[in-house]
C-alpha atoms as a PDB file:
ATOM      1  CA  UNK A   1     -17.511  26.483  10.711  1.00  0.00           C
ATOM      2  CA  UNK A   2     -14.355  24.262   9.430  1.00  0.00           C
ATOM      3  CA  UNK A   3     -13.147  21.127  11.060  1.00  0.00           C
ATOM      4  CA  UNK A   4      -9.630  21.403  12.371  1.00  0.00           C
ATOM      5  CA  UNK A   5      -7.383  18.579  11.063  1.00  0.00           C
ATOM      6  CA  UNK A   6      -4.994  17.177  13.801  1.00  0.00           C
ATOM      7  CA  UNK A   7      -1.870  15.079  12.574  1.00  0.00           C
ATOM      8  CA  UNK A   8      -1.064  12.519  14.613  1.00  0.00           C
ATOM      9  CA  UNK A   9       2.710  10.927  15.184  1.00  0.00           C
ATOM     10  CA  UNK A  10       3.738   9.150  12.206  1.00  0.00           C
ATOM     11  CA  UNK A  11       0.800   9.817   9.766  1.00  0.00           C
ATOM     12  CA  UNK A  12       3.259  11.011   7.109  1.00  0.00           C
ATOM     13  CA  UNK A  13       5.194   7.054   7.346  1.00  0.00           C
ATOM     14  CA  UNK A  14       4.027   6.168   3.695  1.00  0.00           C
ATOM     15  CA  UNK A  15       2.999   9.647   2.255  1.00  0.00           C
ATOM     16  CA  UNK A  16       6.463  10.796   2.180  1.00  0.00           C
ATOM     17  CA  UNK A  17       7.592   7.876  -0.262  1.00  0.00           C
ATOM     18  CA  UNK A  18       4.105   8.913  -2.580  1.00  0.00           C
ATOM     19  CA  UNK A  19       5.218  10.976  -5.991  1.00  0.00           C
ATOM     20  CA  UNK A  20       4.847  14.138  -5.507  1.00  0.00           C
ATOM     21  CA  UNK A  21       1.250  13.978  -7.976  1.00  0.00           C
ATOM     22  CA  UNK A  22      -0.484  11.546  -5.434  1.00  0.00           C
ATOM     23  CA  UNK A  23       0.911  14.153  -2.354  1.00  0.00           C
ATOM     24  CA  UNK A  24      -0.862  16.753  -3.884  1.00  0.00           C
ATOM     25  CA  UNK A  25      -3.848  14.734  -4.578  1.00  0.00           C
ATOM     26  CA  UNK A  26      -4.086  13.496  -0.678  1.00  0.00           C
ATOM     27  CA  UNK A  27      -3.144  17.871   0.215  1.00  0.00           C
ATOM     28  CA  UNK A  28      -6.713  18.552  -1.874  1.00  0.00           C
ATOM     29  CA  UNK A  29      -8.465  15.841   0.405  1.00  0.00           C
ATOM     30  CA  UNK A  30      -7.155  17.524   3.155  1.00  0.00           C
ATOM     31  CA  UNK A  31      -8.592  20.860   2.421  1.00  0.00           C
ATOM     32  CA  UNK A  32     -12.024  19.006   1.517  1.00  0.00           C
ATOM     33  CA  UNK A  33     -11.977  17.212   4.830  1.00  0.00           C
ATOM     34  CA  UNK A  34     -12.133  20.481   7.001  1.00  0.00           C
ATOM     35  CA  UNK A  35     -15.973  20.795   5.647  1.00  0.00           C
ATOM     36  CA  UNK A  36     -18.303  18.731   7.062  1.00  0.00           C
ATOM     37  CA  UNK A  37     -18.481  16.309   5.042  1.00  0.00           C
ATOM     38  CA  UNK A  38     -19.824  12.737   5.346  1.00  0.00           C
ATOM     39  CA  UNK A  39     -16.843  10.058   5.848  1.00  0.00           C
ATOM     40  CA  UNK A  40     -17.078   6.005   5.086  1.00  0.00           C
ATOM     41  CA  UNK A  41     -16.861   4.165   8.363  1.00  0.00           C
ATOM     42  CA  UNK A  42     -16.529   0.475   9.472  1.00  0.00           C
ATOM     43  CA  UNK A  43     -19.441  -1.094  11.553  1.00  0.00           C
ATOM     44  CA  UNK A  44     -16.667  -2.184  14.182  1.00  0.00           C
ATOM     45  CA  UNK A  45     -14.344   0.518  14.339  1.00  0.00           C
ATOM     46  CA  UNK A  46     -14.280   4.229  15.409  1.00  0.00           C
ATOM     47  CA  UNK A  47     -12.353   4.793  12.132  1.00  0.00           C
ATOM     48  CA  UNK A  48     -13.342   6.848   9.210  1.00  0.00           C
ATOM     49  CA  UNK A  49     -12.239   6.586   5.950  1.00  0.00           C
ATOM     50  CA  UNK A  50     -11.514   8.921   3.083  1.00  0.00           C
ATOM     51  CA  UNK A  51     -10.844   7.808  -0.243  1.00  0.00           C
ATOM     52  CA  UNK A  52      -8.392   9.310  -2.632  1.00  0.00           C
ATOM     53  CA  UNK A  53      -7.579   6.965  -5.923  1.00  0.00           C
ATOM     54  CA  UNK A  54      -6.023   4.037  -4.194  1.00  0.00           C
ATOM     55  CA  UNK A  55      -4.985   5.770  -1.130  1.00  0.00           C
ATOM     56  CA  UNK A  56      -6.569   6.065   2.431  1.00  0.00           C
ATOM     57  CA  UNK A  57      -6.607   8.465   5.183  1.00  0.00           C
ATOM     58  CA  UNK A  58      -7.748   6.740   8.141  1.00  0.00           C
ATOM     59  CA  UNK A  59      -9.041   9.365  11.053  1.00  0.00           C
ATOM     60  CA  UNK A  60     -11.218  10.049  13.886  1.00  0.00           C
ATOM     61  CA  UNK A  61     -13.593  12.822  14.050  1.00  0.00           C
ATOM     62  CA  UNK A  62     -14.828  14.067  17.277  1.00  0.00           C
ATOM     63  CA  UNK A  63     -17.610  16.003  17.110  1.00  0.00           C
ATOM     64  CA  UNK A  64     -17.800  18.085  19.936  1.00  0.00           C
ATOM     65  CA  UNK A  65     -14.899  19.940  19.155  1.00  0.00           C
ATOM     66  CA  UNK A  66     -14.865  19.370  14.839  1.00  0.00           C
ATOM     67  CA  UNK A  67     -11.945  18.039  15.253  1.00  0.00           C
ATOM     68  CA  UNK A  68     -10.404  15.192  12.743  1.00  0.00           C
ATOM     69  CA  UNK A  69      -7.496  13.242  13.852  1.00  0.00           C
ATOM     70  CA  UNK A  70      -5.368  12.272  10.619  1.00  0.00           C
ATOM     71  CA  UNK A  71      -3.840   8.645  11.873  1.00  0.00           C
ATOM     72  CA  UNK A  72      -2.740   7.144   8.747  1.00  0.00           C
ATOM     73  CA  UNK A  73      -2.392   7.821   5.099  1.00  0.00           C
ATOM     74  CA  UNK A  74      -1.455   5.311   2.565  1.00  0.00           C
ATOM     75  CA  UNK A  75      -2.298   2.804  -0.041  1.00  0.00           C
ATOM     76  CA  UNK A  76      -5.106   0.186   0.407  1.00  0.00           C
ATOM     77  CA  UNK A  77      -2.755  -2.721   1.260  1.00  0.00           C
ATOM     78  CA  UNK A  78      -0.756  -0.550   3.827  1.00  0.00           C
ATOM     79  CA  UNK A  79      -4.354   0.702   5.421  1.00  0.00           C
ATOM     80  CA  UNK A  80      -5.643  -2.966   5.858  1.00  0.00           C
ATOM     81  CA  UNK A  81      -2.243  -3.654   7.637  1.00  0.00           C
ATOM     82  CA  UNK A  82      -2.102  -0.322   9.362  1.00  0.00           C
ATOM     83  CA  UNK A  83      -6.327  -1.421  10.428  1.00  0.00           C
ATOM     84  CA  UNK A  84      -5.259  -4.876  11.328  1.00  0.00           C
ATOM     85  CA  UNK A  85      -3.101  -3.380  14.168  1.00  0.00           C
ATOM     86  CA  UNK A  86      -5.043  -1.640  16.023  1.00  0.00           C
END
């Protein structure tokens, strides 16, 4: 059964500015992401990570319902600042 991707409020703050190429790189991703998939996490964080290039999509996954919950996309520098505040 897919995993439904949720978009939270303000996800989209850096994709918009991406070229439309690296857009419909991180789209692909997307698709990818509703299988279940393994994700990279961080030993003290909640947060999974999906790579694409240079660019991040930070999300939470809850199981019970195979639901993802986009938070953030953007490039490595704007993820560790995007990480640093929460």
């Amino acid at each position: 059964m897919p995993w439904k991707l949720v978009f939270k409020k303000e996800w989209d703050k850096h994709f918009k500015k991406f070229d439309k190429e690296i857009q419909k790189r991180i789209l692909k991703k997307f698709s990818q992401m509703k299988q279940p998939l393994m994700a990279r996490g961080l030993k003290q964080s909640k947060v999974l990570v999906e790579e694409v290039g240079q660019y991040r999509i930070a999300f939470y996954q809850n199981e019970e319902e195979l639901q993802k919950e986009i938070h953030f996309v953007g490039n490595h520098k704007q993820y560790e600042k995007w990480f640093k505040g929460q």
